[in-house]
C-alpha atoms as a PDB file:
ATOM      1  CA  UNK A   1       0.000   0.000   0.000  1.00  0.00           C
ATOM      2  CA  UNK A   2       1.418   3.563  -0.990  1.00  0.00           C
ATOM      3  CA  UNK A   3       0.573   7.170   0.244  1.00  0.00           C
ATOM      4  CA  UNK A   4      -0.805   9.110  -2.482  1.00  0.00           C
ATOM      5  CA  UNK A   5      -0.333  12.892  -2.232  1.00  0.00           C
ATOM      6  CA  UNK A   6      -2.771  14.916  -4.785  1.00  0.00           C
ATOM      7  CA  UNK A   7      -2.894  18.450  -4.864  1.00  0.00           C
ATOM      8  CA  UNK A   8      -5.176  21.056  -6.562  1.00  0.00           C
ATOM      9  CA  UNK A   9      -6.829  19.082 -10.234  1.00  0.00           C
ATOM     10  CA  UNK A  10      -5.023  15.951  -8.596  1.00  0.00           C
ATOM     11  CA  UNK A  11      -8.308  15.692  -6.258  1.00  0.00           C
ATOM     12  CA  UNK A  12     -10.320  15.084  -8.628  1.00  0.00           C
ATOM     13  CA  UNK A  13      -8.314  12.494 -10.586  1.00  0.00           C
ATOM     14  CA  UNK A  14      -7.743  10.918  -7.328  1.00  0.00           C
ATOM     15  CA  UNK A  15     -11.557  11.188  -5.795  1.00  0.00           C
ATOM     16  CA  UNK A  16     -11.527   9.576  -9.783  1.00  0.00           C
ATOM     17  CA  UNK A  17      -9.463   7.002  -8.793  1.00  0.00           C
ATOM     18  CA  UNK A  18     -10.908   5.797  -4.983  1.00  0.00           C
ATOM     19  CA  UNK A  19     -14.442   6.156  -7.239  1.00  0.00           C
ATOM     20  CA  UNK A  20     -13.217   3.157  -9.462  1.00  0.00           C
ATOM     21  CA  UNK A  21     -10.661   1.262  -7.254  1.00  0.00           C
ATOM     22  CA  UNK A  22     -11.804   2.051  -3.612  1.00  0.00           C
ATOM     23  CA  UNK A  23      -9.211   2.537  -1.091  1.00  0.00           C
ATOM     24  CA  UNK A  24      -7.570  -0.558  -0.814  1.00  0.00           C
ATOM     25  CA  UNK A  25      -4.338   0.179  -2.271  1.00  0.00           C
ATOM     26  CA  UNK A  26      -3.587   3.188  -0.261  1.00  0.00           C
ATOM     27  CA  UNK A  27      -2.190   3.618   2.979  1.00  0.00           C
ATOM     28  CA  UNK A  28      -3.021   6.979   3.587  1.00  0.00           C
ATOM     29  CA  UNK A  29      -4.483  10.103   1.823  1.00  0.00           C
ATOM     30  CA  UNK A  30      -3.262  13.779   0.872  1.00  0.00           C
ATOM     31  CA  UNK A  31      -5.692  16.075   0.195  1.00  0.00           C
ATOM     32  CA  UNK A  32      -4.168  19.648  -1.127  1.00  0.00           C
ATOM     33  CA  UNK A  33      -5.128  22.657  -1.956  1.00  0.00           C
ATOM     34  CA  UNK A  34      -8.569  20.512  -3.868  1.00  0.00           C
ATOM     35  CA  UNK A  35     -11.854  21.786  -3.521  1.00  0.00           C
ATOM     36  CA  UNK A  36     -14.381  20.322  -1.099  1.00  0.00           C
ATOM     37  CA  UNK A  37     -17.507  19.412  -3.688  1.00  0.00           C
ATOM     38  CA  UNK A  38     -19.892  17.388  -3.410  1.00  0.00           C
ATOM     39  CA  UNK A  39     -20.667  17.101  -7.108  1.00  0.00           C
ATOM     40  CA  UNK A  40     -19.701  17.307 -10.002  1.00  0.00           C
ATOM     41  CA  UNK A  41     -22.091  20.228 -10.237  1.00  0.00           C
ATOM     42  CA  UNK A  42     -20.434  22.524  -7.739  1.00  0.00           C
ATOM     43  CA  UNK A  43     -16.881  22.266  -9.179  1.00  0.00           C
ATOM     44  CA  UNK A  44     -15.667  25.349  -9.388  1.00  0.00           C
ATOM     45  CA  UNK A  45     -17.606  26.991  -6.367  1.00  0.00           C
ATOM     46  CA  UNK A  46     -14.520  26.775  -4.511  1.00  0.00           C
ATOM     47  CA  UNK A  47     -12.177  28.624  -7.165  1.00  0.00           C
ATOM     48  CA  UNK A  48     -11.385  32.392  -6.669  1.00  0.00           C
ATOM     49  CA  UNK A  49     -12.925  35.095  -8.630  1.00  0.00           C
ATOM     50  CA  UNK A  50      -9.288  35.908  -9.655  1.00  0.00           C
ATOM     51  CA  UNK A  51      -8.906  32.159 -11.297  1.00  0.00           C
ATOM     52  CA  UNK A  52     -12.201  32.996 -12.469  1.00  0.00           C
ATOM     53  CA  UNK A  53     -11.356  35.963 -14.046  1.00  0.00           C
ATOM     54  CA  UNK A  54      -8.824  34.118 -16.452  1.00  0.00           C
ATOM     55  CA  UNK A  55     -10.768  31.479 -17.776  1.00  0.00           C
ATOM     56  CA  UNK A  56     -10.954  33.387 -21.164  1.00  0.00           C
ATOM     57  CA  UNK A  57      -7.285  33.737 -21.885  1.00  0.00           C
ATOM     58  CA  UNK A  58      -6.236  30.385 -20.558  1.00  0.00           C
ATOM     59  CA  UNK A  59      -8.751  28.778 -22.857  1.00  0.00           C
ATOM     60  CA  UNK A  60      -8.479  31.445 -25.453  1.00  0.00           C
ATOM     61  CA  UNK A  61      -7.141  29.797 -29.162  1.00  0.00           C
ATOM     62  CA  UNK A  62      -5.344  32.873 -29.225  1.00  0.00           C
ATOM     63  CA  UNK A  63      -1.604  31.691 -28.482  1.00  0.00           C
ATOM     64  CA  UNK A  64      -0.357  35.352 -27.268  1.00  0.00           C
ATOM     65  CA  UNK A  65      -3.458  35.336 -24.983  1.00  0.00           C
ATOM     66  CA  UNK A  66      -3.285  31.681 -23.853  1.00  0.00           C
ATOM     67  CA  UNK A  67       0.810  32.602 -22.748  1.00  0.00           C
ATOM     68  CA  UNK A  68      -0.552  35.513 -21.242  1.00  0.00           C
ATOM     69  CA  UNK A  69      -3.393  33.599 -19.232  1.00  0.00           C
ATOM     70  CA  UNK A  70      -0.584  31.458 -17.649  1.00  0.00           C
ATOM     71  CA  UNK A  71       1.763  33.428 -16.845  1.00  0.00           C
ATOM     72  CA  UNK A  72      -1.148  35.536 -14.688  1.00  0.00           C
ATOM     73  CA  UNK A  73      -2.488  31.888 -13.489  1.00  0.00           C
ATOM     74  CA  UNK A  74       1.351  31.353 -12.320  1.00  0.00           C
ATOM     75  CA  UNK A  75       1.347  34.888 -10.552  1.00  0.00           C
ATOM     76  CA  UNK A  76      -1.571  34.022  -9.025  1.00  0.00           C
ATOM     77  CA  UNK A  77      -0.164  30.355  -8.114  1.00  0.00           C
ATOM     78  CA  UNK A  78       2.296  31.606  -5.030  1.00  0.00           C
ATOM     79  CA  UNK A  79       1.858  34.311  -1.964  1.00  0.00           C
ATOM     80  CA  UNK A  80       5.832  34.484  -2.560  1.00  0.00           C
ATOM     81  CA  UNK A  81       8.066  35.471  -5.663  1.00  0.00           C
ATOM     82  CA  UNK A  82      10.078  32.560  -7.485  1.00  0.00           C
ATOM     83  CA  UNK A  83      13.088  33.031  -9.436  1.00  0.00           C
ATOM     84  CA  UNK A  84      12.638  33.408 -12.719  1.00  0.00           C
ATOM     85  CA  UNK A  85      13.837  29.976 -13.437  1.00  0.00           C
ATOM     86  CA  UNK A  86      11.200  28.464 -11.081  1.00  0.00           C
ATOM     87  CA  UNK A  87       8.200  30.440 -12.599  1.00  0.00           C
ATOM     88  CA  UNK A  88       9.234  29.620 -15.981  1.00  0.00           C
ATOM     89  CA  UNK A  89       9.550  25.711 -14.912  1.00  0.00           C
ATOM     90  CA  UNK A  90       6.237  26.550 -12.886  1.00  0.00           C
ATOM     91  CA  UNK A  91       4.465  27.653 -16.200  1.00  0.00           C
ATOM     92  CA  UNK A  92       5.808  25.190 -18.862  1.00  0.00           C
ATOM     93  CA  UNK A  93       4.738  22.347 -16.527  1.00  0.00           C
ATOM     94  CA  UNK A  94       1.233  23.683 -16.455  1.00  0.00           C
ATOM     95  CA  UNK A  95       0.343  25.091 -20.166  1.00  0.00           C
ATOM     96  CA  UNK A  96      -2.323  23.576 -21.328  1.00  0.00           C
ATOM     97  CA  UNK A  97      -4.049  23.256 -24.941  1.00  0.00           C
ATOM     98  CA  UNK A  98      -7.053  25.689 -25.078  1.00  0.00           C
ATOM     99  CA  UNK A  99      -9.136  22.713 -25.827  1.00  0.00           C
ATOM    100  CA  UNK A 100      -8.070  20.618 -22.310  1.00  0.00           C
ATOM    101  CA  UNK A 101      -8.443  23.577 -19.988  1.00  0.00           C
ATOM    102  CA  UNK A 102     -12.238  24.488 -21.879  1.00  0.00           C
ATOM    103  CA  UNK A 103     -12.645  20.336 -20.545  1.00  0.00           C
ATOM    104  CA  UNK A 104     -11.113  21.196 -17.255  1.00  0.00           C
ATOM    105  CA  UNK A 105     -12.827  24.674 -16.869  1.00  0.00           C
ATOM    106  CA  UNK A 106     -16.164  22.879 -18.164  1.00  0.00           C
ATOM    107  CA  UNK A 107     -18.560  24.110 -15.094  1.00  0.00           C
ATOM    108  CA  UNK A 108     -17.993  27.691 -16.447  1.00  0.00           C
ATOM    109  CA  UNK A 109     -21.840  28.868 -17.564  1.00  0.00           C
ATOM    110  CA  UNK A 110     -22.486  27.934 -20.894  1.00  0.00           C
ATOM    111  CA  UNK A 111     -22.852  24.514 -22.867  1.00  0.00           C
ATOM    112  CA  UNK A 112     -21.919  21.387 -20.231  1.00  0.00           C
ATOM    113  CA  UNK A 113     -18.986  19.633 -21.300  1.00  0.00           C
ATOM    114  CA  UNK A 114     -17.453  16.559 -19.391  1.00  0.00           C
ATOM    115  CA  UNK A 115     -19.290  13.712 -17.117  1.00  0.00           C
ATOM    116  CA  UNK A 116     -22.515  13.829 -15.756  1.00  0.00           C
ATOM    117  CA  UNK A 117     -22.551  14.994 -12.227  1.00  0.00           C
ATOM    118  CA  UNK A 118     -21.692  12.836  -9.112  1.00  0.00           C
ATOM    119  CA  UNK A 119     -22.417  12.501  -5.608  1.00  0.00           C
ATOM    120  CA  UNK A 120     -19.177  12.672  -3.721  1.00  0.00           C
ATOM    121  CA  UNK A 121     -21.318  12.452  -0.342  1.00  0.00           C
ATOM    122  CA  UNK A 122     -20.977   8.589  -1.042  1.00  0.00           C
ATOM    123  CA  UNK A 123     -17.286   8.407  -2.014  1.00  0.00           C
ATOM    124  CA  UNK A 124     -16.268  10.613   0.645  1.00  0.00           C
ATOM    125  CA  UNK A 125     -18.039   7.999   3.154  1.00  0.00           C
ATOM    126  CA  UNK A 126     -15.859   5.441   1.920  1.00  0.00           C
ATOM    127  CA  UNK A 127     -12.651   7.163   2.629  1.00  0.00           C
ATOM    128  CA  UNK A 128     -11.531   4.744   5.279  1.00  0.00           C
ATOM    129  CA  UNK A 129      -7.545   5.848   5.353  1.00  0.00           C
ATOM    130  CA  UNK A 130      -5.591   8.236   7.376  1.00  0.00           C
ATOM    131  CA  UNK A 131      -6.307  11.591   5.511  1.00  0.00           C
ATOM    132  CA  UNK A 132      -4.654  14.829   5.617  1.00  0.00           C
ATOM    133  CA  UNK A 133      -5.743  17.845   4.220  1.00  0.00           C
ATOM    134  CA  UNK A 134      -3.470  20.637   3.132  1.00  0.00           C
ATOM    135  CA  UNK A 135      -3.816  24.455   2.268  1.00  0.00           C
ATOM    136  CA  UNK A 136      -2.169  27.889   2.348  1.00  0.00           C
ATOM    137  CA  UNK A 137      -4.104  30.485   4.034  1.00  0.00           C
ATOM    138  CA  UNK A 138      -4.171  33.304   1.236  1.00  0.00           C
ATOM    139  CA  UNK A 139      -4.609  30.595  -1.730  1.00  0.00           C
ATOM    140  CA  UNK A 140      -5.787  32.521  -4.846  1.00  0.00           C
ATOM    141  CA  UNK A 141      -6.080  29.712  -6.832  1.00  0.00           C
ATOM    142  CA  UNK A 142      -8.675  27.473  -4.251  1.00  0.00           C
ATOM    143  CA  UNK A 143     -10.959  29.598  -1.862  1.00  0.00           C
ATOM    144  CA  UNK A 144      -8.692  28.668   1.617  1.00  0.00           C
ATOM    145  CA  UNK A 145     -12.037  27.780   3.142  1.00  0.00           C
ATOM    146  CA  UNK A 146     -12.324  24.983   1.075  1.00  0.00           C
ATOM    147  CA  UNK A 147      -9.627  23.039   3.473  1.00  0.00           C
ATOM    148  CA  UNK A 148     -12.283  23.279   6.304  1.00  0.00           C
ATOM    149  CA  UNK A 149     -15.117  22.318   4.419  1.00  0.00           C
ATOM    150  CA  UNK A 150     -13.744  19.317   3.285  1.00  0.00           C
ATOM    151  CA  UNK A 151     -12.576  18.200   6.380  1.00  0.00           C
ATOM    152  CA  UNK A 152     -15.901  18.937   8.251  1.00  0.00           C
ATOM    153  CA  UNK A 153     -17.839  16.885   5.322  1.00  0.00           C
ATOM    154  CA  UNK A 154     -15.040  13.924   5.729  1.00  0.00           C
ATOM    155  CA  UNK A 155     -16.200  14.014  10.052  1.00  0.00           C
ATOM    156  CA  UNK A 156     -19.931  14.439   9.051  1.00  0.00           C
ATOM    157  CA  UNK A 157     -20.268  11.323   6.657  1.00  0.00           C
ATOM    158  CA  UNK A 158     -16.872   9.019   7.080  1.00  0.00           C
ATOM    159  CA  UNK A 159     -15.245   6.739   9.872  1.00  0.00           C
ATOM    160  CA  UNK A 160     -11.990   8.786   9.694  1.00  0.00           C
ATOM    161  CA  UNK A 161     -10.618  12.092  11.518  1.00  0.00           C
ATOM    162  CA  UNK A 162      -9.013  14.035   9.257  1.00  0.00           C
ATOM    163  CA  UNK A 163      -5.526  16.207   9.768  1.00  0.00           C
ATOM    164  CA  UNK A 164      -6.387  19.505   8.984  1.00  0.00           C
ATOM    165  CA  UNK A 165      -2.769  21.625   7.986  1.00  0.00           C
ATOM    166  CA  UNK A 166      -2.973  25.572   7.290  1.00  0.00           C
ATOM    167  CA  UNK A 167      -0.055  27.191   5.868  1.00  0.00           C
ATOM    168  CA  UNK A 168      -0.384  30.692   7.259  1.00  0.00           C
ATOM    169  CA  UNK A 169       0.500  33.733   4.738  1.00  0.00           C
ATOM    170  CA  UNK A 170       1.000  30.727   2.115  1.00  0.00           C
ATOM    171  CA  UNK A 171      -0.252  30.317  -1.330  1.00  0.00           C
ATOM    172  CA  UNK A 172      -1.179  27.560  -3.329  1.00  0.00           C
ATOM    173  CA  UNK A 173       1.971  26.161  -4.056  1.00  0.00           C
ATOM    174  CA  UNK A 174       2.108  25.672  -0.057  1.00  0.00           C
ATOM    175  CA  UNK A 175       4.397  22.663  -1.018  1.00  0.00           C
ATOM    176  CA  UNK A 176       7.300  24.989  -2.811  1.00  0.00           C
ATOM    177  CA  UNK A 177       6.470  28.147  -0.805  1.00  0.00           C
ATOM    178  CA  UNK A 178       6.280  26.181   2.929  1.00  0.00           C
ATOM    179  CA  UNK A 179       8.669  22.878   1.575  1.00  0.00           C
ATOM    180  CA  UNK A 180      10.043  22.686   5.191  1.00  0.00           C
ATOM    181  CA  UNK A 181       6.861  23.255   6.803  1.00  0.00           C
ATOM    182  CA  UNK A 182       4.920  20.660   4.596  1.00  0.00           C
ATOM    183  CA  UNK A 183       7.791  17.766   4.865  1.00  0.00           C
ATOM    184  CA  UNK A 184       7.854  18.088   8.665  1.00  0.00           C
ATOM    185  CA  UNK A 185       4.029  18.088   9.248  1.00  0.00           C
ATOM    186  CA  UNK A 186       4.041  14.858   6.269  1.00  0.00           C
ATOM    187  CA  UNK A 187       6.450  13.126   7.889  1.00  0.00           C
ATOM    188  CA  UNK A 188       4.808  13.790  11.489  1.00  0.00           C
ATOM    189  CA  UNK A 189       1.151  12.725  10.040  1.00  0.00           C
ATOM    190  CA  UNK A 190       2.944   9.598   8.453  1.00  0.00           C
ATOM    191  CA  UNK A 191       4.251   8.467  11.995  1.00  0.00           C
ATOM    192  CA  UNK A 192       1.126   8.439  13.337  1.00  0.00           C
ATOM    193  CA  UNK A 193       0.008   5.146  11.438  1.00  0.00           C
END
């Protein structure tokens, strides 16, 4: 059994994943900076207006505007300022074809693209692993509140007690802008099971 860390659009591929395989191959759970849905329908109630805001140039066909997009969506990624070698690496590992962020940015009003919409009320009931969740306090990506939410749904309908971590004056990136931080309190959380 492995630990799987997810963090931000890695929620959902993992809630994806425990949806189709259960839990059984996991030893414990990281849930980061991820909204707290509960379907399908709701995605994207827990995204800043700011994120919001640049849904037209990130899915724009327009290449100037699409670079443009994500290099704001990178700005808007960290509380702190990377080196320009970091936020270049930051933004080449996250450019996107229009086409794949119109997918990902499909609850956005207008024509419904993607799945039909789930009930995560039942898969969050089976989450029957050590879970911890993880968030930076001024995220501008993820609404911060969305950290609390989640881990008050995870006490209302599961048999687990969730580890609730804020990264104060932190960003979204809380793993590059709080690395010490976040490997201490992973490493603590992974010696308790």
């Amino acid at each position: 059994a492995c630990v799987v860390v997810a963090h931000s659009a890695g929620n959902a591929i993992l809630r994806e994943y425990i949806r189709k395989y259960g839990t059984g191959a996991l030893s414990g759970i990281v849930l980061g900076a991820g909204e707290s849905v509960t379907t399908s329908v709701s995605l994207g109630s827990g995204l800043t207006p700011g994120l919001l805001a640049l849904a037209p140039l990130i899915t724009s066909p327009n290449f100037i505007d699409n670079v443009q997009g994500f290099a704001k969506f990178v700005d808007l990624s960290s509380a702190c300022t990377f080196d320009q070698s970091t936020h270049d690496t930051f933004m080449s590992a996250n450019i996107l074809p229009p086409s794949i962020v119109g997918a990902v940015l499909s609850f956005i009003p207008g024509p419904r693209i993607g799945p039909p919409p789930v009930n995560n009320d039942a898969l969050y009931a089976s989450f029957n692993k050590p879970t911890m969740i993880a968030q930076g306090s001024v995220d501008a990506i993820v609404k911060p509140e969305e950290a609390q939410l989640l881990q008050n749904k995870l006490l209302a309908v599961s048999s687990i007690t969730p580890t609730l971590k804020i990264y104060f004056g932190i960003g979204h990136l809380f793993p590059l802008e709080a690395v010490t931080a976040f490997n201490a309190d992973l490493l603590a959380w992974l010696s308790t099971f």
